[in-house]
Structures are given as C-alpha cells and as structure tokens.
C-alpha atoms as a PDB file:
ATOM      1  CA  UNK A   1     -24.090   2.609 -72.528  1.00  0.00           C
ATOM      2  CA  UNK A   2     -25.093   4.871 -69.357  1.00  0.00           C
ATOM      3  CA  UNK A   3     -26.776   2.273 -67.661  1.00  0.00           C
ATOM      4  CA  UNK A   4     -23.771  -0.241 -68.083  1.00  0.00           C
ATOM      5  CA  UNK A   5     -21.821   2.848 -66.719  1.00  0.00           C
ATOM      6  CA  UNK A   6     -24.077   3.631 -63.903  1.00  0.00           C
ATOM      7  CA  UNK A   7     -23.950  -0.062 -63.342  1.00  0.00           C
ATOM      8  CA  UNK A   8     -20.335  -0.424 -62.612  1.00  0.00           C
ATOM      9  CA  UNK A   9     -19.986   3.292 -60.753  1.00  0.00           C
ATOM     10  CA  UNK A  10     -22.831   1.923 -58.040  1.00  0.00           C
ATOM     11  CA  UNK A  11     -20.913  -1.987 -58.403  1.00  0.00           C
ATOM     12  CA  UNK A  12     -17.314   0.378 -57.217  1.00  0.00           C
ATOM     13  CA  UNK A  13     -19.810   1.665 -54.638  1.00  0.00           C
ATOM     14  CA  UNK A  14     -21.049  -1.335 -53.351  1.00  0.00           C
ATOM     15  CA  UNK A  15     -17.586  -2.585 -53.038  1.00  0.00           C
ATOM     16  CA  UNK A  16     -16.032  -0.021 -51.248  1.00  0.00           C
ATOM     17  CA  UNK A  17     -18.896   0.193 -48.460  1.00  0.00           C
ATOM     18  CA  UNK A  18     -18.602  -3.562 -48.157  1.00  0.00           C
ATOM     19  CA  UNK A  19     -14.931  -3.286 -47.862  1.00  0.00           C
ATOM     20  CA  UNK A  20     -15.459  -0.495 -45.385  1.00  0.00           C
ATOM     21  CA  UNK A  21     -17.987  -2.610 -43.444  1.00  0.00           C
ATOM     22  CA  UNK A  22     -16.053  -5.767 -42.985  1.00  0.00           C
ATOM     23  CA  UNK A  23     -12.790  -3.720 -41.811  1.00  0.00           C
ATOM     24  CA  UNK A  24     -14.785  -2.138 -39.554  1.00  0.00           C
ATOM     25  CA  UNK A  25     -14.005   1.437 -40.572  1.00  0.00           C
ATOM     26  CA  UNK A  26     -17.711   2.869 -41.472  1.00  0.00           C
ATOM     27  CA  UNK A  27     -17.980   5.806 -42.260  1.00  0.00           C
ATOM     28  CA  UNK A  28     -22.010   6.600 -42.958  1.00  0.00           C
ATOM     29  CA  UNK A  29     -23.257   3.989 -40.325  1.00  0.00           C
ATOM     30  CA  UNK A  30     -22.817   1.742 -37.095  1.00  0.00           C
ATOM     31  CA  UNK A  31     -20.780  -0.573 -39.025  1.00  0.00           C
ATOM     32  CA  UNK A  32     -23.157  -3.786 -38.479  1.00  0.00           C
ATOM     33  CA  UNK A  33     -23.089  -5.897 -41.077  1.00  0.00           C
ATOM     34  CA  UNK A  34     -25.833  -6.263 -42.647  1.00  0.00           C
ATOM     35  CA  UNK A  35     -27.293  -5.167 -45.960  1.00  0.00           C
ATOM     36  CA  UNK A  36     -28.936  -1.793 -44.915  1.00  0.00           C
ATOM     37  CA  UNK A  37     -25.762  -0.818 -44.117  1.00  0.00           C
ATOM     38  CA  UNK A  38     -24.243  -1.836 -46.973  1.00  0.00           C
ATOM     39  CA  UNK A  39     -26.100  -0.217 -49.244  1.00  0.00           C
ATOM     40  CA  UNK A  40     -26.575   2.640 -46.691  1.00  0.00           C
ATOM     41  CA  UNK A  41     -22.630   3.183 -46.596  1.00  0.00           C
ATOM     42  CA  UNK A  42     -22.338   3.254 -50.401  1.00  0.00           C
ATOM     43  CA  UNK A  43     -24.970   5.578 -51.016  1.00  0.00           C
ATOM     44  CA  UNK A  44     -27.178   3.579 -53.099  1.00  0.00           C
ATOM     45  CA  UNK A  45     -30.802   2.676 -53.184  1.00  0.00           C
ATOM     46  CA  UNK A  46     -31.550  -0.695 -51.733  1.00  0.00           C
ATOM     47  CA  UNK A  47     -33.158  -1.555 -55.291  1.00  0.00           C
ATOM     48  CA  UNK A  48     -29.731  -1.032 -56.856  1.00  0.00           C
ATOM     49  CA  UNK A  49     -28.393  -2.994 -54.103  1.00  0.00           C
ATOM     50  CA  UNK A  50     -30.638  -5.725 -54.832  1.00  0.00           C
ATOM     51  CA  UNK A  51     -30.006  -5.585 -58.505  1.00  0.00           C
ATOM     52  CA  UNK A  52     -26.097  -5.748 -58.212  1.00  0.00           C
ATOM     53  CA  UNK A  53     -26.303  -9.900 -57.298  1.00  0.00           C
ATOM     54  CA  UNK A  54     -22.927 -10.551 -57.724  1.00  0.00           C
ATOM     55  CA  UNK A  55     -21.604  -8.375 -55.199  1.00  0.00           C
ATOM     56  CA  UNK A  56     -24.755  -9.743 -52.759  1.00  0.00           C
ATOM     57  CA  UNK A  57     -23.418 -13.328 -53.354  1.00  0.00           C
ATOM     58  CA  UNK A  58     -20.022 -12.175 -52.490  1.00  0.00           C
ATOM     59  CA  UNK A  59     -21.544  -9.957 -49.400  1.00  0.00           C
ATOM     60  CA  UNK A  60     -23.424 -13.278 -48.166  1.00  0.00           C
ATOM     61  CA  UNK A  61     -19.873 -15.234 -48.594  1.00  0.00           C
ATOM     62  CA  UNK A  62     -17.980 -13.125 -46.793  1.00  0.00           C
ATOM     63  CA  UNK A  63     -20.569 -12.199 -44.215  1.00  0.00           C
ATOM     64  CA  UNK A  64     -21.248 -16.010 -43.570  1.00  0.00           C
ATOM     65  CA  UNK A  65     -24.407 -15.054 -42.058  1.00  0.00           C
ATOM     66  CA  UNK A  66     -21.859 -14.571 -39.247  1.00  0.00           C
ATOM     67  CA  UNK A  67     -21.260 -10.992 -37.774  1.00  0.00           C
ATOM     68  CA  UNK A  68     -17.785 -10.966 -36.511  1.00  0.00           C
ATOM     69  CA  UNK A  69     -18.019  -7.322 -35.233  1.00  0.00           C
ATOM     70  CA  UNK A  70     -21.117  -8.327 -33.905  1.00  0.00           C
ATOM     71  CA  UNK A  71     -19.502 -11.493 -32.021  1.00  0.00           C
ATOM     72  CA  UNK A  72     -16.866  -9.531 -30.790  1.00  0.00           C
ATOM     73  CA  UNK A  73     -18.859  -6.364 -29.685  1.00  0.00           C
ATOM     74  CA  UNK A  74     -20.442  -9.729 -27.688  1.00  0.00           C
ATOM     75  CA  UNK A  75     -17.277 -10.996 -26.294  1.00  0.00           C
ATOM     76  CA  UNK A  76     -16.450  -7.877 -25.019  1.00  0.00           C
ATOM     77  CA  UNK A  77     -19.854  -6.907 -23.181  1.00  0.00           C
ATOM     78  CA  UNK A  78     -19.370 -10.461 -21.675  1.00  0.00           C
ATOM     79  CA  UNK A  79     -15.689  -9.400 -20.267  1.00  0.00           C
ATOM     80  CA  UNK A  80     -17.059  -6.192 -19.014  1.00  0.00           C
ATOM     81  CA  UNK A  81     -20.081  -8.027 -17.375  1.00  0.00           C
ATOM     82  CA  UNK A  82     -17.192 -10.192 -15.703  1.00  0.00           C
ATOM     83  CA  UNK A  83     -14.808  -7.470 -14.788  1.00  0.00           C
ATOM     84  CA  UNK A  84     -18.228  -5.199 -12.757  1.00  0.00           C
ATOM     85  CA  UNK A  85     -18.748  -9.073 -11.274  1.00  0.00           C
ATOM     86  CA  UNK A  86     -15.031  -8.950 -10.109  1.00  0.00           C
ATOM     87  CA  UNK A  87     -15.505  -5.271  -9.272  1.00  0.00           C
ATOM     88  CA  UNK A  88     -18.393  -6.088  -6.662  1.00  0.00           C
ATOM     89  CA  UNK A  89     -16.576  -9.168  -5.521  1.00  0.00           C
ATOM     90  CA  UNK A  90     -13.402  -7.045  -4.403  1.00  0.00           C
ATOM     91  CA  UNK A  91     -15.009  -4.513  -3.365  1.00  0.00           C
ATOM     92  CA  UNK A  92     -17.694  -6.446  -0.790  1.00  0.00           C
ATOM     93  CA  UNK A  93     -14.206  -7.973   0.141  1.00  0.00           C
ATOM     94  CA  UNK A  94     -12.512  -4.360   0.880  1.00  0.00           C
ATOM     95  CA  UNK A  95     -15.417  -3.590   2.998  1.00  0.00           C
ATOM     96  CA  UNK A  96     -15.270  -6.791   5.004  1.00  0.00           C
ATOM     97  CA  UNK A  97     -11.610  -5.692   5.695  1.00  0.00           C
ATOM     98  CA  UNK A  98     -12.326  -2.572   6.803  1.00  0.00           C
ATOM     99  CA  UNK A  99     -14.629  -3.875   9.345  1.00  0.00           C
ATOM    100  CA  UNK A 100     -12.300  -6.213  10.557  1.00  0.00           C
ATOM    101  CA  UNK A 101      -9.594  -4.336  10.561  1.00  0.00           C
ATOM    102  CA  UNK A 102     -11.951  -1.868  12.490  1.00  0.00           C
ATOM    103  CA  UNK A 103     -12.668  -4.529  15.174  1.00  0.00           C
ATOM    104  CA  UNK A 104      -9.154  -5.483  15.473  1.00  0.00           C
ATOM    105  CA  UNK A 105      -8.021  -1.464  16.153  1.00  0.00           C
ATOM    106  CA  UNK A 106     -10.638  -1.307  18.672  1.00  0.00           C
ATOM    107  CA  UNK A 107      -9.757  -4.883  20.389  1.00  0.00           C
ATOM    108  CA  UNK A 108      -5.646  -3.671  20.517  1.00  0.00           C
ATOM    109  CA  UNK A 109      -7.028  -0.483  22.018  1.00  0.00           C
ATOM    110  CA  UNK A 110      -9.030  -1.843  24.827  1.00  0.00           C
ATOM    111  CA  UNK A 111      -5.894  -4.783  25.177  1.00  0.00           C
ATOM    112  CA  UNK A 112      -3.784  -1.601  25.890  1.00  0.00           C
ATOM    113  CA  UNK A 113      -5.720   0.017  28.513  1.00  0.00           C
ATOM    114  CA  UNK A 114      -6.378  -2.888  30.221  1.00  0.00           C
ATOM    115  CA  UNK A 115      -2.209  -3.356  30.356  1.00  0.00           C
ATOM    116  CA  UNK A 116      -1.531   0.020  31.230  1.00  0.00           C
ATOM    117  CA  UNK A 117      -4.370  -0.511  34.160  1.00  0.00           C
ATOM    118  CA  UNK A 118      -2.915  -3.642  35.341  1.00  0.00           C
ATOM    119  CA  UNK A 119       0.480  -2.406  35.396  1.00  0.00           C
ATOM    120  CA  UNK A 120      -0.314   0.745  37.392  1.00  0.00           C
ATOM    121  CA  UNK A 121       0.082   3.269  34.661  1.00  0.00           C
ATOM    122  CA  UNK A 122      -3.091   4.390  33.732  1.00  0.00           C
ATOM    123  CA  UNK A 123      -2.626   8.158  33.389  1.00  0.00           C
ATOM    124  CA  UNK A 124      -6.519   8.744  34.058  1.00  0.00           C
ATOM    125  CA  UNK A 125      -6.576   7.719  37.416  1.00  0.00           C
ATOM    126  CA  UNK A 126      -3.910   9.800  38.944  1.00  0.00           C
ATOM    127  CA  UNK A 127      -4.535  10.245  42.615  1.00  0.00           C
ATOM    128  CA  UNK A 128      -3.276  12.908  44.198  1.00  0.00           C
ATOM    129  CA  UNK A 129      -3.360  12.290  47.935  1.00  0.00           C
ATOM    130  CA  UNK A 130      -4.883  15.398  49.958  1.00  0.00           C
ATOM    131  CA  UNK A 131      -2.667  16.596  52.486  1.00  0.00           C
ATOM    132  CA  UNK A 132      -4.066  17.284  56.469  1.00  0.00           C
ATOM    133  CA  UNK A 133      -3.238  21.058  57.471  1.00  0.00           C
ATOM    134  CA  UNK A 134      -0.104  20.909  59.818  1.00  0.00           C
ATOM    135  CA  UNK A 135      -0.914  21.954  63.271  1.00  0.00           C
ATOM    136  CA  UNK A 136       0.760  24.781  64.540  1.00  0.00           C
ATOM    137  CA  UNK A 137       1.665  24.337  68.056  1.00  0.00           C
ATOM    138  CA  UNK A 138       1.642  27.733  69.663  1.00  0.00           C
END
C-alpha cells in the first residue's frame, strides 16, 4: 500500500502546482505553463509526472494548448511597444514646438526693435549732441 500512498501524496502535488500555475501564483518557477513547470513546481520527477495521466489529461484540458499568461504577458509587451511608439511621437512633436516657438520669440523680438526704431525710441542710439565752447568776448 506505499506505492498507492506515494501515488496519491505526488497526485495532491501535482494538483496543487497546477492550481498554482494556472492562477498565476508560482512559487518554484516563472509560472509558464507548461509541463516542466508543472512538475517542477510540485516537486516531482518528470517520470512521476508522466505516470500520473489523469492529472496530464486534465493539465492538457485546462491548458488548451493555450497559454493565457503567456497571451497576456503578449498583449501587454504589444501595449508597451505602442505606448514607447506614442512616447517618440510626442516627444519629436515637443521638440518641433520648441523650435517653433523658438523662431516665433526671436521673430517678436526683432518685430519690437524694428517698432521701437521706427518710432524714435530706440534706447541704443541715443545721441547726445556735442556742444561748441562759448566764446568769451573779452
């Protein structure tokens, strides 16, 4: 009766690490889902693994050859590949601001001088008018 025993303590085992697996809460691996990890996470040999086919059956079921963590691990590379995407896009368009804003500053700068010269107040170009030495008449 051991081996019946032994049996059903590395069946428990088997079922726990797939549970484990397929809620994504691993504990001795990367969670993937496949059968190295399955019989990684329960701490069994892959022969006893491979002998328990019940719970193999029920692994392939569940699994569906399908690896949702996988496919979502997937979807969410994709969004991140998107969002740097976005991320250089608003970025190239920050810079493109700056420069126009940049030639705009300098444009309402020279418009300003040019005003202040047409209207006579341009600071820089103060004359100040040398005065002739008065005479004294003796």
């Amino acid at each position: 009766m051991p081996d019946a025993t032994k049996r059903s303590d590395s069946e428990f085992k088997l079922r726990a690490a797939m549970e484990r697996l397929l809620s994504g809460t691993a504990e001795h691996t990367d969670g993937r889902l496949i059968k190295e990890n399955l019989y990684r996470e329960a701490g069994v040999s892959r022969a006893t693994m491979n002998r328990a086919r019940p719970i193999l059956a029920e692994w392939s079921r569940r699994v569906d050859g399908t690896q949702p963590r996988d496919q979502e691990i997937e979807a969410l590379r994709s969004e991140l590949s998107e969002q740097r995407a976005e991320v250089r896009r608003l970025r190239k368009r920050t810079r493109d601001l700056e420069e126009q804003l940049t030639i705009a500053a300098t444009a309402t700068a020279e418009l300003h001088v040019e005003n202040q010269l047409l209207r006579g107040e341009d600071r820089t170009r103060v004359v100040t008018p040398i005065r002739r030495p008065r005479r004294h008449d003796s």
